[in-house]
Protein backbone atom coordinates (compact mmCIF):
# COMPACT_ATOMS: atom_id res chain seq x y z
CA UNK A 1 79.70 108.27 102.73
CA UNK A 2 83.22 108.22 102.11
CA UNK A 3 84.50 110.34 98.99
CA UNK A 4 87.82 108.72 97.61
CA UNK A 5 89.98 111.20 95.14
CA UNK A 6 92.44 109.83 93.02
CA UNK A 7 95.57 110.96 90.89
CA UNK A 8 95.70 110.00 87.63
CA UNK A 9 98.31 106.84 86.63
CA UNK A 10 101.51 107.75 86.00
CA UNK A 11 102.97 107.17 83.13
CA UNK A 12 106.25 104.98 83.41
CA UNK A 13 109.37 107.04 82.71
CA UNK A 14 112.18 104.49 80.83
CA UNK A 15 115.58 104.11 82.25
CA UNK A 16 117.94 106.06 80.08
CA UNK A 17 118.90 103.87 76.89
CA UNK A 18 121.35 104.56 74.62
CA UNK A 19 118.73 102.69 71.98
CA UNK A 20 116.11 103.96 70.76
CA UNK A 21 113.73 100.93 71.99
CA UNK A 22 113.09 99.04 75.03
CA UNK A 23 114.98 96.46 75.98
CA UNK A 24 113.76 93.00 74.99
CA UNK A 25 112.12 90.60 77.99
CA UNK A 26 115.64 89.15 78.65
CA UNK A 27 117.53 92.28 78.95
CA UNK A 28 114.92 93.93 81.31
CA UNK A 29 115.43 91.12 83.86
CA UNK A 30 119.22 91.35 83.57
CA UNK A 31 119.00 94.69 84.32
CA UNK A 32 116.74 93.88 87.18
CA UNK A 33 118.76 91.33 88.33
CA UNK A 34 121.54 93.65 88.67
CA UNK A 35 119.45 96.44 90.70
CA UNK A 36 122.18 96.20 93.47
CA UNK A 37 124.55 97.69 91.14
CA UNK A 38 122.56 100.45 90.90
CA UNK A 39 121.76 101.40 94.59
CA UNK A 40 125.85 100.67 95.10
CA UNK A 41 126.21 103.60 92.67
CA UNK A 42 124.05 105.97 94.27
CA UNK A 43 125.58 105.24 97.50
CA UNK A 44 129.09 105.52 96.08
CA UNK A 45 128.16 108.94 94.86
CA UNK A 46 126.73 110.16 97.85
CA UNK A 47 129.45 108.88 100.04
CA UNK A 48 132.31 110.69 97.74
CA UNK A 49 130.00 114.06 97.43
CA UNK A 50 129.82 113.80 93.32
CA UNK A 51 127.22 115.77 93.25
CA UNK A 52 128.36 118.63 96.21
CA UNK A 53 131.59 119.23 93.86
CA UNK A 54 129.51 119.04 90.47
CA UNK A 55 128.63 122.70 90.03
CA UNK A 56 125.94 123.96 87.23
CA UNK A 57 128.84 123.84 84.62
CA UNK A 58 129.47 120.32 83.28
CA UNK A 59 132.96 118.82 84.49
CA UNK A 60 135.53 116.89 83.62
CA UNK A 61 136.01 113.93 85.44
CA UNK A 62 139.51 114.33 86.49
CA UNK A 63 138.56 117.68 87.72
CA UNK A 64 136.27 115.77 89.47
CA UNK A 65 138.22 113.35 91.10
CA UNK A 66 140.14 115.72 91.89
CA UNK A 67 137.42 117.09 93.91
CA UNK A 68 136.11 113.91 95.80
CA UNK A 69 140.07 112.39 95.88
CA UNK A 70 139.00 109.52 93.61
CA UNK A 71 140.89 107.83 90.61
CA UNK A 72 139.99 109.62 87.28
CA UNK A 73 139.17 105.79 85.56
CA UNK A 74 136.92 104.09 88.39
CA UNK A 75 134.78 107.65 88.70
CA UNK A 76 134.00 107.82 85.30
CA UNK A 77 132.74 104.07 85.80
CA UNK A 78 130.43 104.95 87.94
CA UNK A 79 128.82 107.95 86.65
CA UNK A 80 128.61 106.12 83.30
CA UNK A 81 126.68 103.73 85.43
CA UNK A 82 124.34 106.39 87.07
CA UNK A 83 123.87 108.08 83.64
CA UNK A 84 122.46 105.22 82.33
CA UNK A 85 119.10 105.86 84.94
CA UNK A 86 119.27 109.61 84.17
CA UNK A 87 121.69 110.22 87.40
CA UNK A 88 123.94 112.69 85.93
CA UNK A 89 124.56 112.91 82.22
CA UNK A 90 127.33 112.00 79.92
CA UNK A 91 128.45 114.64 77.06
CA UNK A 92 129.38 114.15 73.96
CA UNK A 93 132.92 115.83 75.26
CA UNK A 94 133.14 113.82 77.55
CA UNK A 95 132.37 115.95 80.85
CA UNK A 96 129.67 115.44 83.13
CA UNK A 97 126.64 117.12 84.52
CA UNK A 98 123.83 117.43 86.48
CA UNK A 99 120.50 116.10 85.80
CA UNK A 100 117.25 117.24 88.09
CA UNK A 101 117.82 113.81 89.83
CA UNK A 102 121.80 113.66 90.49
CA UNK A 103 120.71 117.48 92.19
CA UNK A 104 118.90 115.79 95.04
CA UNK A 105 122.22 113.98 95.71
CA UNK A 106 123.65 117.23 96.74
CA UNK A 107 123.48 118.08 100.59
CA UNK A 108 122.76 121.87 99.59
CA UNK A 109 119.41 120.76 97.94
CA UNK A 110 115.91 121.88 99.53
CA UNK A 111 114.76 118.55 98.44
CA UNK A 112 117.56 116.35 99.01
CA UNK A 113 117.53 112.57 99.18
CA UNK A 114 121.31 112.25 99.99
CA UNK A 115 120.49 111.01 103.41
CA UNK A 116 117.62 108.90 102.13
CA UNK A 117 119.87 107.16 99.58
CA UNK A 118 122.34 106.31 102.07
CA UNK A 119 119.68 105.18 104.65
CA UNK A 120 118.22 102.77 101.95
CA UNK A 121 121.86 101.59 100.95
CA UNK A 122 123.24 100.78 104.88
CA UNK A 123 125.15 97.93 105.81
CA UNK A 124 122.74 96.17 107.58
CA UNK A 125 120.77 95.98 103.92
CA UNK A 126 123.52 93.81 102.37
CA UNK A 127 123.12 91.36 104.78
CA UNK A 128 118.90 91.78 105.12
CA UNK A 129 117.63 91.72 101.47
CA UNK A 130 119.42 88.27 99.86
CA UNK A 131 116.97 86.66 103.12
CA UNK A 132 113.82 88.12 101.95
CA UNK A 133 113.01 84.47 101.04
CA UNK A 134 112.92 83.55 104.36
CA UNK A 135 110.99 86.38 105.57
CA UNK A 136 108.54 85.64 103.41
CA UNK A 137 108.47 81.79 104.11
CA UNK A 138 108.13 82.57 107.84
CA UNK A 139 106.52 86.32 107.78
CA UNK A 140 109.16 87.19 110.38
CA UNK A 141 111.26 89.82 110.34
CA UNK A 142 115.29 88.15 109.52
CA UNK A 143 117.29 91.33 111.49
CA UNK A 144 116.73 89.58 115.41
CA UNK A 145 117.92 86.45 113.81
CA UNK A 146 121.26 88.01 111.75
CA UNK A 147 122.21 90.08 115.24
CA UNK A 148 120.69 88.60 118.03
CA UNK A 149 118.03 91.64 119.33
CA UNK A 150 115.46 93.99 117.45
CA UNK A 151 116.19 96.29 114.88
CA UNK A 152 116.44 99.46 116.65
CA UNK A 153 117.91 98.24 119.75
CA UNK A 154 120.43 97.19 117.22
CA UNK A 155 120.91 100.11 115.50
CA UNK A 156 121.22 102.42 118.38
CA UNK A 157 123.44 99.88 120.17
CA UNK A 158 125.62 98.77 117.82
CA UNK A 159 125.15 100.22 114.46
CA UNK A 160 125.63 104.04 115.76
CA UNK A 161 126.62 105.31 112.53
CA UNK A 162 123.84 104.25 110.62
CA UNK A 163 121.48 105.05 113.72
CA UNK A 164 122.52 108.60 112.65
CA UNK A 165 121.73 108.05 109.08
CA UNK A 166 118.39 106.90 110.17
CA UNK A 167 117.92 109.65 112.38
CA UNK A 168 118.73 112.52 109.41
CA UNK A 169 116.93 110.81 107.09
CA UNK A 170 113.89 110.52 108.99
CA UNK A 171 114.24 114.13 109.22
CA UNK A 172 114.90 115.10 105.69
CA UNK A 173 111.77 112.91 104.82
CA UNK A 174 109.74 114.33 107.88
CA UNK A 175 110.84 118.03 106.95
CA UNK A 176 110.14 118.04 103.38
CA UNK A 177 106.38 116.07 103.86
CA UNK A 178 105.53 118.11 106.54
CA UNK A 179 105.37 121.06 104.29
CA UNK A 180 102.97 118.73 101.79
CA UNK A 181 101.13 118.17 105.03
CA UNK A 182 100.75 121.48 106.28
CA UNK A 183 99.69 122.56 103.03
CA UNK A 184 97.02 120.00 102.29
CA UNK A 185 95.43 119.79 105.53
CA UNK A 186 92.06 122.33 106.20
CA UNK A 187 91.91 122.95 109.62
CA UNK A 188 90.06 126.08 109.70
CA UNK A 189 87.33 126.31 112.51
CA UNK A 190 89.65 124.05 114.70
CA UNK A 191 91.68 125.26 117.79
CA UNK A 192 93.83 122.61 118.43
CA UNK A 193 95.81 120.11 116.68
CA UNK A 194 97.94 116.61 118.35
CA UNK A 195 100.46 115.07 115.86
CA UNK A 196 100.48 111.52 117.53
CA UNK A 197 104.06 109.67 116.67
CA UNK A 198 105.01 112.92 115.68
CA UNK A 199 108.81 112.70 115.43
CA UNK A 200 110.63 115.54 116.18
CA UNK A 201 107.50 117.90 115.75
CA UNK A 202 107.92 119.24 112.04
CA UNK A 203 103.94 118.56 111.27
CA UNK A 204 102.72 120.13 114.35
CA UNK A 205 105.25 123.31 113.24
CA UNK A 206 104.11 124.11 109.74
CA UNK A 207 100.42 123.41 111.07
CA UNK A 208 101.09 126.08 113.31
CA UNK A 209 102.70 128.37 111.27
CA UNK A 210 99.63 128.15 108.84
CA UNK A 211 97.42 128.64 111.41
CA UNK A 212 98.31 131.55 114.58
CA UNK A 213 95.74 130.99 116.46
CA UNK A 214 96.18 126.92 116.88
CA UNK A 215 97.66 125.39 119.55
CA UNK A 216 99.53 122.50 118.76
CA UNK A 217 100.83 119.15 121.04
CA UNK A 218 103.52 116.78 119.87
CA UNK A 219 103.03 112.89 121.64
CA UNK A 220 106.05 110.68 120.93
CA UNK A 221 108.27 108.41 122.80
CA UNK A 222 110.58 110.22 125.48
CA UNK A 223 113.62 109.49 123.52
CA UNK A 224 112.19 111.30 120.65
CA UNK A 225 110.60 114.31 121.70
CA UNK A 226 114.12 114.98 123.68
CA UNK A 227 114.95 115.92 120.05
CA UNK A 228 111.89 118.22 119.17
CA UNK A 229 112.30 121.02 116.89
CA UNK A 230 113.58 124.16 118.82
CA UNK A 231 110.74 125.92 118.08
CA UNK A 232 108.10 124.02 120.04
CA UNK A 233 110.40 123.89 123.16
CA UNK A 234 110.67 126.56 125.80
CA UNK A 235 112.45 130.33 124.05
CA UNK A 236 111.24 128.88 120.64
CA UNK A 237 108.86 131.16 118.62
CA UNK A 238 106.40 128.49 119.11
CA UNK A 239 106.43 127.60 122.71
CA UNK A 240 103.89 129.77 123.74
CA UNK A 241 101.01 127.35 121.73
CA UNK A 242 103.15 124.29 121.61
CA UNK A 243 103.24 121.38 124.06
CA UNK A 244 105.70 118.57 123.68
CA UNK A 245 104.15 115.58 125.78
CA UNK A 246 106.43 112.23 126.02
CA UNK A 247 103.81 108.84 125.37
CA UNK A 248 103.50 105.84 124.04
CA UNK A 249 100.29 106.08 121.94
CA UNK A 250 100.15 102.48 121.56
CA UNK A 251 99.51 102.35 125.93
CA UNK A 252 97.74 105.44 125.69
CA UNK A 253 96.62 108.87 124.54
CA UNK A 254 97.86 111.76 126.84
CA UNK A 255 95.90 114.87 125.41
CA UNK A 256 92.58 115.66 123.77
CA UNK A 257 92.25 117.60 120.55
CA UNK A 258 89.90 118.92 118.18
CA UNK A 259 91.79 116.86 115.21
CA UNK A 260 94.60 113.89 116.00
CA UNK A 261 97.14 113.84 112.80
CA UNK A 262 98.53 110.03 113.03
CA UNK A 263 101.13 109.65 109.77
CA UNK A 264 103.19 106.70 109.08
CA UNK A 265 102.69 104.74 112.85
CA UNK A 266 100.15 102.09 111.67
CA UNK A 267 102.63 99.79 110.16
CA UNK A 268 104.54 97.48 112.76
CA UNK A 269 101.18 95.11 113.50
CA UNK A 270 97.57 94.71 113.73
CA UNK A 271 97.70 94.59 117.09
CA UNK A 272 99.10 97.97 117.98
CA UNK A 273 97.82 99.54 114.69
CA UNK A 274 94.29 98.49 116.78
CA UNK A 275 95.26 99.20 120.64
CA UNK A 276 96.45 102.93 118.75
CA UNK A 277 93.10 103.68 117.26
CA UNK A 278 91.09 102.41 119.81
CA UNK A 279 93.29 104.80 122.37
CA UNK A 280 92.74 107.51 120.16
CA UNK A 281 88.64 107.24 119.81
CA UNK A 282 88.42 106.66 124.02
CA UNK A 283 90.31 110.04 124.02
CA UNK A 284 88.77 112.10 121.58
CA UNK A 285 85.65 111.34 122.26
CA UNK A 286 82.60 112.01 119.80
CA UNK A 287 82.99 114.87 116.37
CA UNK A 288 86.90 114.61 116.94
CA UNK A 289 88.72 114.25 113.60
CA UNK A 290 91.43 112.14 113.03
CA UNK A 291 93.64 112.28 109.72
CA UNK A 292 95.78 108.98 109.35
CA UNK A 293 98.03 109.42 106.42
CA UNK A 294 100.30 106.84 105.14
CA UNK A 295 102.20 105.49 102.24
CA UNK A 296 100.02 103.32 100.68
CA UNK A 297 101.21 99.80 98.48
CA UNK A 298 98.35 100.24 95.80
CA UNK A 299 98.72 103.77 95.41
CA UNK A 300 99.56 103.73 91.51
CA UNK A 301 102.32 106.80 91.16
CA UNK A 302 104.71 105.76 93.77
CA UNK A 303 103.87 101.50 93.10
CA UNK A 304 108.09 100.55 93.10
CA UNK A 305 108.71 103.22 95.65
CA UNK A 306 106.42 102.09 98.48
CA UNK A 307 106.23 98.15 97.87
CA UNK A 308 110.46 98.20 98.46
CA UNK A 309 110.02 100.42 101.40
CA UNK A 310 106.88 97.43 102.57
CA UNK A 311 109.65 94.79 101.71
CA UNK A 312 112.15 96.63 104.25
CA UNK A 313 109.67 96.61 106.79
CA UNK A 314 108.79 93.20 106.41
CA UNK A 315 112.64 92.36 106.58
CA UNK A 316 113.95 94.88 109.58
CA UNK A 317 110.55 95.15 111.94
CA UNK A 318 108.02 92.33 110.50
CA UNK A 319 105.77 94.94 109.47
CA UNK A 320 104.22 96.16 106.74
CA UNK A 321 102.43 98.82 104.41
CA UNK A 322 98.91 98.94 103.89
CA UNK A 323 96.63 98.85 100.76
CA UNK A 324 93.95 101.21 100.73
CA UNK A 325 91.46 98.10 101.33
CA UNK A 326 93.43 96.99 104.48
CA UNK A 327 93.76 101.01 105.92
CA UNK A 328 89.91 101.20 105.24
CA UNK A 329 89.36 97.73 107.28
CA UNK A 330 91.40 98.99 110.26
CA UNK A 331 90.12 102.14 110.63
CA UNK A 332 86.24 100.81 110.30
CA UNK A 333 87.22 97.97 112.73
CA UNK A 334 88.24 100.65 115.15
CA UNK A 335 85.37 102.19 114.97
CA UNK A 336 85.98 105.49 112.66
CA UNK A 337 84.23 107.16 110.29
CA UNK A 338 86.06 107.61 107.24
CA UNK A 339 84.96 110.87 105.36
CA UNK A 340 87.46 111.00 101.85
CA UNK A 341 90.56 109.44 101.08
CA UNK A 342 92.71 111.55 99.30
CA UNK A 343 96.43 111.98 97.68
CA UNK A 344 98.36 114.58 99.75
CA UNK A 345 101.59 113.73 97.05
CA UNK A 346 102.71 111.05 95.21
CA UNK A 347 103.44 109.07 97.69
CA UNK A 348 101.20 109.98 101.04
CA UNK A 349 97.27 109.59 101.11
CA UNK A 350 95.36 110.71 103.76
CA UNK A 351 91.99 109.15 105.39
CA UNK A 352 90.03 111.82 106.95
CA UNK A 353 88.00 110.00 109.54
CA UNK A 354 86.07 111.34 112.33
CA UNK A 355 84.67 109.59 115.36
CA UNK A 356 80.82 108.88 115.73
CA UNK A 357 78.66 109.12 118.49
């Protein structure tokens, strides 16, 4: 029987207004309509380091500007702008400071989203989103039509400077849920552990640091696991219960494990979401676990967050996010057991599945 926890609704935080009621109907979709404007200021910010010169005392701007070589007039545009969604905030004085949002702006930041924020605010977005009517007419991704090949051949080709935003914000994110991860998972009375589309390795790490006597194995593309964590590779503190293994999961499993981790891989199609899990279950045989964890588009705290990233998707890759009904019909169709569904943060769930005899 599966057992599904939930987290209770969150309750929706208003944009900063300098009224003390919600905006009418009309004024809301203004505001919508001019959502660009905001992402343009958070990218402006991060670009000019705001935040990296803001220190814990409030500023003036032409301090500032100053700091970031801006114009004293146009900055304090913008963080006007940004103080209006509670990204730094405005004194009475006139000064600025920091708010617990405009923090994860900074680079210094355990938690920082500078690199996210700049991922989600790349060129190749201005041109992408005002065609999301077409992808949705057609269901087709629009990027192989706007530049002639696939998004990441693209990218890597001849976008290399948002490649490497890509590639450090995939790490930020992959650092920081990794920890969530780590902590949330129970893998006591298991001895080994394979992070399948593991990235870079940070998963199979923490597991491993909770857990000394696990050995871990990393499976990712060649061109990714070239760029696996130190610590898993040979002289890391790690190697000795580590192994990095290049794959293609969707072709193939290469090792066997008492649980499989597979987070945030199931979203290109059904077809390789299906050739995946059915590669997993001929490999791990009867009583292995598997723990599929994904952002989910139903999953009520993190509802704007997750449905824009499942609108990217559709736009740069044709793929797509799942609902928790759609995850459950995959993994049932592929044969898994599914055991409890359940939040590991606000915006990852994981399905703890195992495969039957």
């Amino acid at each position: 029987m599966t057992t599904v926890e939930t987290v209770p609704t969150a309750q929706a935080v208003p944009a900063v207004q300098t009224s003390q009621t919600a905006p009418p109907p009309s004024m809301r979709l203004r505001e919508l309509a001019f959502g660009a404007a905001c992402a343009a200021a958070l990218r402006a910010a991060a670009r000019l380091g705001v935040a990296d010169a803001l220190g814990d005392s409030p500023m003036a701007v032409e301090d500032l500007a100053a700091a970031v070589k801006a114009e004293p007039r146009p900055l304090r545009r913008l963080l006007r702008a940004l103080s209006c969604y509670g990204v730094f905030a405005e004194r009475p004085d006139g000064t600025f400071a920091h708010t617990d949002v405009s923090r994860l702006l900074r680079e210094d930041d355990p938690n920082s989203l500078r690199a996210i924020s700049l991922w989600c605010t790349e060129p190749w977005t201005w041109d992408a989103w005002p065609l999301l009517d077409e992808a949705v007419r057609t269901g087709r991704n629009v990027v192989e039509d706007l530049y002639g090949k696939e998004f990441f051949p693209y990218l890597n080709e001849d976008a290399p400077e948002s490649a490497d935003v890509f590639n450090r914000a995939m790490t930020t994110s992959s650092v920081q849920s990794a920890r969530d991860v780590a902590e949330f998972l129970d893998l006591s009375g298991s001895s080994s552990v394979a992070d399948l589309g593991g990235g870079q390795g940070h998963v199979v790490a923490s597991l491993l640091d909770k857990y000394p006597a696990m050995h871990g194995t990393l499976v990712d593309l060649p061109r990714v696991v070239e760029n696996a964590v130190p610590r898993l590779r040979a002289g890391g503190d790690l190697a000795d219960r580590a192994r990095v293994v290049p794959g293609d999961v969707r072709t193939a499993v290469p090792v066997k494990a008492d649980v499989y981790v597979i987070k945030n891989i199931l979203e290109w199609d059904d077809e390789s979401t299906a050739r995946t899990l059915r590669n997993v279950r001929e490999t791990g045989g009867p009583g292995t676990r598997v723990v599929v964890i994904e952002n989910l588009v139903d999953d009520t705290p993190s509802m704007r967050f997750s449905t824009a990233m499942d609108l990217m998707l559709l736009l740069n890759v044709g793929g797509a996010k799942h609902t928790t009904e759609s995850m459950i019909g995959r993994l049932t169709e592929a044969g898994l057991v599914i055991d409890r569904i359940s939040p590991v943060n606000p915006y990852l769930h994981a399905f703890d599945c195992h495969i039957p005899a």
